[in-house]
C-alpha atoms as a PDB file:
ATOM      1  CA  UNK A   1     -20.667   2.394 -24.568  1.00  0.00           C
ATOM      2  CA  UNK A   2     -21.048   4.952 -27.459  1.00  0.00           C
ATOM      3  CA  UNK A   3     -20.948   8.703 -26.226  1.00  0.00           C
ATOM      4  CA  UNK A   4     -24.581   9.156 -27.344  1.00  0.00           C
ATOM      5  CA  UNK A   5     -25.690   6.625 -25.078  1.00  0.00           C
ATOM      6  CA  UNK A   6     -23.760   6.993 -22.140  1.00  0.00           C
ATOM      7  CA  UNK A   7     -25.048  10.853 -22.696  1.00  0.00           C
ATOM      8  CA  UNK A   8     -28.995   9.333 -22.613  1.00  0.00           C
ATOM      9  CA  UNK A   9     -28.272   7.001 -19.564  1.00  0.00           C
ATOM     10  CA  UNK A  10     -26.912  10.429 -17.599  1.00  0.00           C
ATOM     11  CA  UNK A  11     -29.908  12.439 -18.918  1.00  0.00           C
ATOM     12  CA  UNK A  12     -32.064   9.787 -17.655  1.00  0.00           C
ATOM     13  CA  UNK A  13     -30.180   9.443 -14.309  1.00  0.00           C
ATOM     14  CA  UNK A  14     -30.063  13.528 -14.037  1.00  0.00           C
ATOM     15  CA  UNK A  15     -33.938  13.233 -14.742  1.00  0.00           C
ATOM     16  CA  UNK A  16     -34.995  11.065 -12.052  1.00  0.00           C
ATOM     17  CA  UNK A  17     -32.418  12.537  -9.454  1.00  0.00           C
ATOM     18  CA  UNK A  18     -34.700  16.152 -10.614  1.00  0.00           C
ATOM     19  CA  UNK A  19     -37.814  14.434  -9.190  1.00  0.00           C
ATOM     20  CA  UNK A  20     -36.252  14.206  -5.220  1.00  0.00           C
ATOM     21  CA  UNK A  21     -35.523  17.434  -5.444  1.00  0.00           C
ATOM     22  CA  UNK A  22     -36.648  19.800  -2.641  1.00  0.00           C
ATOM     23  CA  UNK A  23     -37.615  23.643  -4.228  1.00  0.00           C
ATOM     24  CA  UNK A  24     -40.665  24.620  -2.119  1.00  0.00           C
ATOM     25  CA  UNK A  25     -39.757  28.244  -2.871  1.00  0.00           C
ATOM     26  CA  UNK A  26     -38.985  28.442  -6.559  1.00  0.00           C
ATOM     27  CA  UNK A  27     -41.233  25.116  -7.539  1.00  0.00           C
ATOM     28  CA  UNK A  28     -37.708  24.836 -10.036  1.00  0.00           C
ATOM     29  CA  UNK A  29     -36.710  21.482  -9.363  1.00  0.00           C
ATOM     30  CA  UNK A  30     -32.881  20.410 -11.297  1.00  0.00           C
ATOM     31  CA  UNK A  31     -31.418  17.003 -11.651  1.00  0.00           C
ATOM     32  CA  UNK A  32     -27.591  16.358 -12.189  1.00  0.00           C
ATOM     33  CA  UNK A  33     -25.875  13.347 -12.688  1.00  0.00           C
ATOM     34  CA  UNK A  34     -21.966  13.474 -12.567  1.00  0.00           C
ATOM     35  CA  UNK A  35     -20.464  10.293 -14.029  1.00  0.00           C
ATOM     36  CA  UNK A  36     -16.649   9.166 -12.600  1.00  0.00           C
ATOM     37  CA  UNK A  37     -13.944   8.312 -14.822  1.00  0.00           C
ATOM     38  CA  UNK A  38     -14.800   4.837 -13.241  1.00  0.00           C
ATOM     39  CA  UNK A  39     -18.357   4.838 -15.174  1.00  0.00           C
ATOM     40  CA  UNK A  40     -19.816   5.449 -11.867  1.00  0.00           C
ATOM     41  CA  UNK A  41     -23.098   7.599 -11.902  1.00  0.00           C
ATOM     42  CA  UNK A  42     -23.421  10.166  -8.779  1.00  0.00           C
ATOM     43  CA  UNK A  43     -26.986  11.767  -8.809  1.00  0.00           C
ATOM     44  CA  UNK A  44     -27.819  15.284  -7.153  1.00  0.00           C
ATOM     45  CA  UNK A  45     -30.729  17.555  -7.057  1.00  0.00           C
ATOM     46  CA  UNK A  46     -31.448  21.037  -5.821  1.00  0.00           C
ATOM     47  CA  UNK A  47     -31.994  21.680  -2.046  1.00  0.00           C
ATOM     48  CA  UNK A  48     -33.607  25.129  -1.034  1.00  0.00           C
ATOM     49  CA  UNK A  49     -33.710  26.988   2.134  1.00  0.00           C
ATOM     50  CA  UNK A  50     -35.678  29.785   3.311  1.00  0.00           C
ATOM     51  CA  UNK A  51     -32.899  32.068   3.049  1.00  0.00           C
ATOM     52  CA  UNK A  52     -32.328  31.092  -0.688  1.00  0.00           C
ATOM     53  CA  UNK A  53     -28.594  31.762   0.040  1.00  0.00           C
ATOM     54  CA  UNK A  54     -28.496  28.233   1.814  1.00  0.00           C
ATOM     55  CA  UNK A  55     -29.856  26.749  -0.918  1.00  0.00           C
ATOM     56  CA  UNK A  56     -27.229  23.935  -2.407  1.00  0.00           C
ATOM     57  CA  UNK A  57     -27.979  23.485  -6.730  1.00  0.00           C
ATOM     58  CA  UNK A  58     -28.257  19.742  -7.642  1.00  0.00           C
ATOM     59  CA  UNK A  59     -24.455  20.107  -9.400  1.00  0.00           C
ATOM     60  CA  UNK A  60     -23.193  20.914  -6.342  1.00  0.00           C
ATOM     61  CA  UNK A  61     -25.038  18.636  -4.608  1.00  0.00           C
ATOM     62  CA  UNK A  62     -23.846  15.492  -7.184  1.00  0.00           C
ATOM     63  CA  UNK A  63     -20.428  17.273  -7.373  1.00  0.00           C
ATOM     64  CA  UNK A  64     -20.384  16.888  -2.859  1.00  0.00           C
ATOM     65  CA  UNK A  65     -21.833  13.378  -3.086  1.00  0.00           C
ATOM     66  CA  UNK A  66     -18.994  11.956  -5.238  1.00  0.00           C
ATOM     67  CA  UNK A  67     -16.365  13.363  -3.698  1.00  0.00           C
ATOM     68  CA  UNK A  68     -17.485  12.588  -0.044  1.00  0.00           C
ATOM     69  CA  UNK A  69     -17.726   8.992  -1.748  1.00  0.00           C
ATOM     70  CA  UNK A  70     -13.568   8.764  -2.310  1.00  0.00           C
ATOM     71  CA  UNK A  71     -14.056  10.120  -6.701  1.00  0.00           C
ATOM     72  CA  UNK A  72     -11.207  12.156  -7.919  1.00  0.00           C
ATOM     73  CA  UNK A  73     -11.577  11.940 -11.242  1.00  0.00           C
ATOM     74  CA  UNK A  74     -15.178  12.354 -13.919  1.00  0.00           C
ATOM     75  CA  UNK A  75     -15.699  12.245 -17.042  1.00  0.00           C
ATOM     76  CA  UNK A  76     -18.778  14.171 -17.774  1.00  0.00           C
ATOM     77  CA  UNK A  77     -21.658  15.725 -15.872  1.00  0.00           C
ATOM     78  CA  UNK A  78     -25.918  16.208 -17.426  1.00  0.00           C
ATOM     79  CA  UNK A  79     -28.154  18.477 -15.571  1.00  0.00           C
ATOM     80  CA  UNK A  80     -32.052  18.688 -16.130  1.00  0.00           C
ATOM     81  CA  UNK A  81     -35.186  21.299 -15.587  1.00  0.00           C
ATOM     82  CA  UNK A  82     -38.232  21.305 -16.848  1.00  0.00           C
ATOM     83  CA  UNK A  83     -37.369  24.620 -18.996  1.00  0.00           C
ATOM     84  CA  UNK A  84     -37.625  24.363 -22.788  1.00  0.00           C
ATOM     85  CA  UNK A  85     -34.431  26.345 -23.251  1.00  0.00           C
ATOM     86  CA  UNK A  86     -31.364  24.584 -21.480  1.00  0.00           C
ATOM     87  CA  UNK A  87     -30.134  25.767 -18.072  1.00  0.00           C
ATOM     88  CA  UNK A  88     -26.479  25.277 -17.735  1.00  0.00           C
ATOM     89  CA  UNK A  89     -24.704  25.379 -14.201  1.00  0.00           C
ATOM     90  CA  UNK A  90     -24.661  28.420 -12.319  1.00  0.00           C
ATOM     91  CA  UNK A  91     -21.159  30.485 -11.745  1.00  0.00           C
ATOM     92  CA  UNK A  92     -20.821  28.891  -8.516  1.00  0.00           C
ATOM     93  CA  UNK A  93     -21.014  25.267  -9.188  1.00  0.00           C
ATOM     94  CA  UNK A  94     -19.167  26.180 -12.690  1.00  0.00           C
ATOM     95  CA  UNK A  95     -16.505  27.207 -10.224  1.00  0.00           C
ATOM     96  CA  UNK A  96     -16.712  24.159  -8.211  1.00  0.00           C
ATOM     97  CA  UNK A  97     -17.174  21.527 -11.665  1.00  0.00           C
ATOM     98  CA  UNK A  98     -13.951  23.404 -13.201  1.00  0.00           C
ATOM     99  CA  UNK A  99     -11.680  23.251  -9.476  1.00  0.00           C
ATOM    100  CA  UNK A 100     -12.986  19.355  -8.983  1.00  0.00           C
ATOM    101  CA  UNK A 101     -13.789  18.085 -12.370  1.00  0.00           C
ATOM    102  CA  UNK A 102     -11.676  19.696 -14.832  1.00  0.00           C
ATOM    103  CA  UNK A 103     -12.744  20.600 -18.322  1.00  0.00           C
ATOM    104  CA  UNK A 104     -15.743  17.997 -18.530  1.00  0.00           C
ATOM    105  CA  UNK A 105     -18.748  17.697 -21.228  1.00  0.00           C
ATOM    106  CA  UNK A 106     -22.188  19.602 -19.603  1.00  0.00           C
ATOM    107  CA  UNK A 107     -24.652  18.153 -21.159  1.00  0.00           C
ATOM    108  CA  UNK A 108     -28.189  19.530 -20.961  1.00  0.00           C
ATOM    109  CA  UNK A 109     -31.332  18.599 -21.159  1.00  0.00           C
ATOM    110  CA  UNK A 110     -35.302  18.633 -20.017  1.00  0.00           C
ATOM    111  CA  UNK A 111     -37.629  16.429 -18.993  1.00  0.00           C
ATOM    112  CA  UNK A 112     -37.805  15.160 -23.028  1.00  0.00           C
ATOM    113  CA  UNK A 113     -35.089  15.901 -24.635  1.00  0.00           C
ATOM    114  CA  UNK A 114     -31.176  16.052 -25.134  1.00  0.00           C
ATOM    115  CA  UNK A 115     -30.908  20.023 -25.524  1.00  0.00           C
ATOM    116  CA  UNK A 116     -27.210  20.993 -25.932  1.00  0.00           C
ATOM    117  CA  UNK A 117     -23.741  19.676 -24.867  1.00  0.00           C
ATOM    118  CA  UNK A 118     -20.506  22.314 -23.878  1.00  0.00           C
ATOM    119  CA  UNK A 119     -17.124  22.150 -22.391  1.00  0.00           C
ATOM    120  CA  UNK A 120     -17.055  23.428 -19.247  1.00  0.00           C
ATOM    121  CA  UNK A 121     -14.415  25.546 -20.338  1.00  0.00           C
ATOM    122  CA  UNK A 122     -16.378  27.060 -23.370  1.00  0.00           C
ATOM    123  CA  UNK A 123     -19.247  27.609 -20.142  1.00  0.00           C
ATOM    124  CA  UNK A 124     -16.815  29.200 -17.799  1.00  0.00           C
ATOM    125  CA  UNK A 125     -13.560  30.702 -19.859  1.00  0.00           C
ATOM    126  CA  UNK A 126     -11.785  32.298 -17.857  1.00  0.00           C
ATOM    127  CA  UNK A 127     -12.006  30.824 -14.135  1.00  0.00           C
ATOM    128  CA  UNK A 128     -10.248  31.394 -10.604  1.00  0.00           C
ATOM    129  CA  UNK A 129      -8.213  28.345  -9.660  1.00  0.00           C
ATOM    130  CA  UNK A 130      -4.818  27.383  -8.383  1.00  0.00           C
ATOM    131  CA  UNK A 131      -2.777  28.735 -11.307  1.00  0.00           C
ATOM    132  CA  UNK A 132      -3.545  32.436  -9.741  1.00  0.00           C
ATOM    133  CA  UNK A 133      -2.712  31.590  -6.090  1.00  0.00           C
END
């Protein structure tokens, strides 16, 4: 599969994943779809609480899926709003992508388009993992 493509098919997956989100709070719903080395799509989407600080962000939510599943390994990761601008993954699940996922292709997009692609690395330069323990 060409990069472009498998970039649509994980917009598209990242898009419908957006539409079971749960944001009764912030009416901001987010899609992600994490794709395994494997080829393997893992969907997520944001989960609020109440106390906001409970809420779980739809990378996180992909990121917990996949790994609960047995993945080890990814290959790239799309996330979605319905923003005009794109919305790239917060510090924490940057954290979280960069400690599980490694250096992995974001790509962004909204409910129309393919907005922007990064590193994760270019996203998050200078993160907290095992090389400071």
């Amino acid at each position: 599969m060409n990069p472009d493509r498998g970039r649509l098919a994980l917009l598209e997956a990242a898009r419908a994943a957006r539409l079971k989100a749960v944001a009764p709070y912030s009416h901001f719903l987010v899609g992600a779809a994490l794709e395994t080395l494997e080829g393997q799509i893992i969907t997520g989407c944001n989960i609020e609480n109440a106390t906001y600080g409970l809420t779980v962000c739809a990378e996180r939510v992909a990121l917990f899926k996949a790994i609960s599943e047995g993945h080890r390994q990814f290959r790239q990761i799309a996330v979605v709003a319905d923003t005009a601008e794109p919305t790239p993954p917060c510090g924490a699940c940057r954290q979280l992508l960069w400690e599980f996922a490694g250096d992995v292709p974001v790509i962004l997009g909204n409910l129309t388009d393919f907005k922007a692609v990064h590193q994760l690395s270019a996203l998050f330069p200078h993160p907290f993992d095992r090389r400071l323990l």
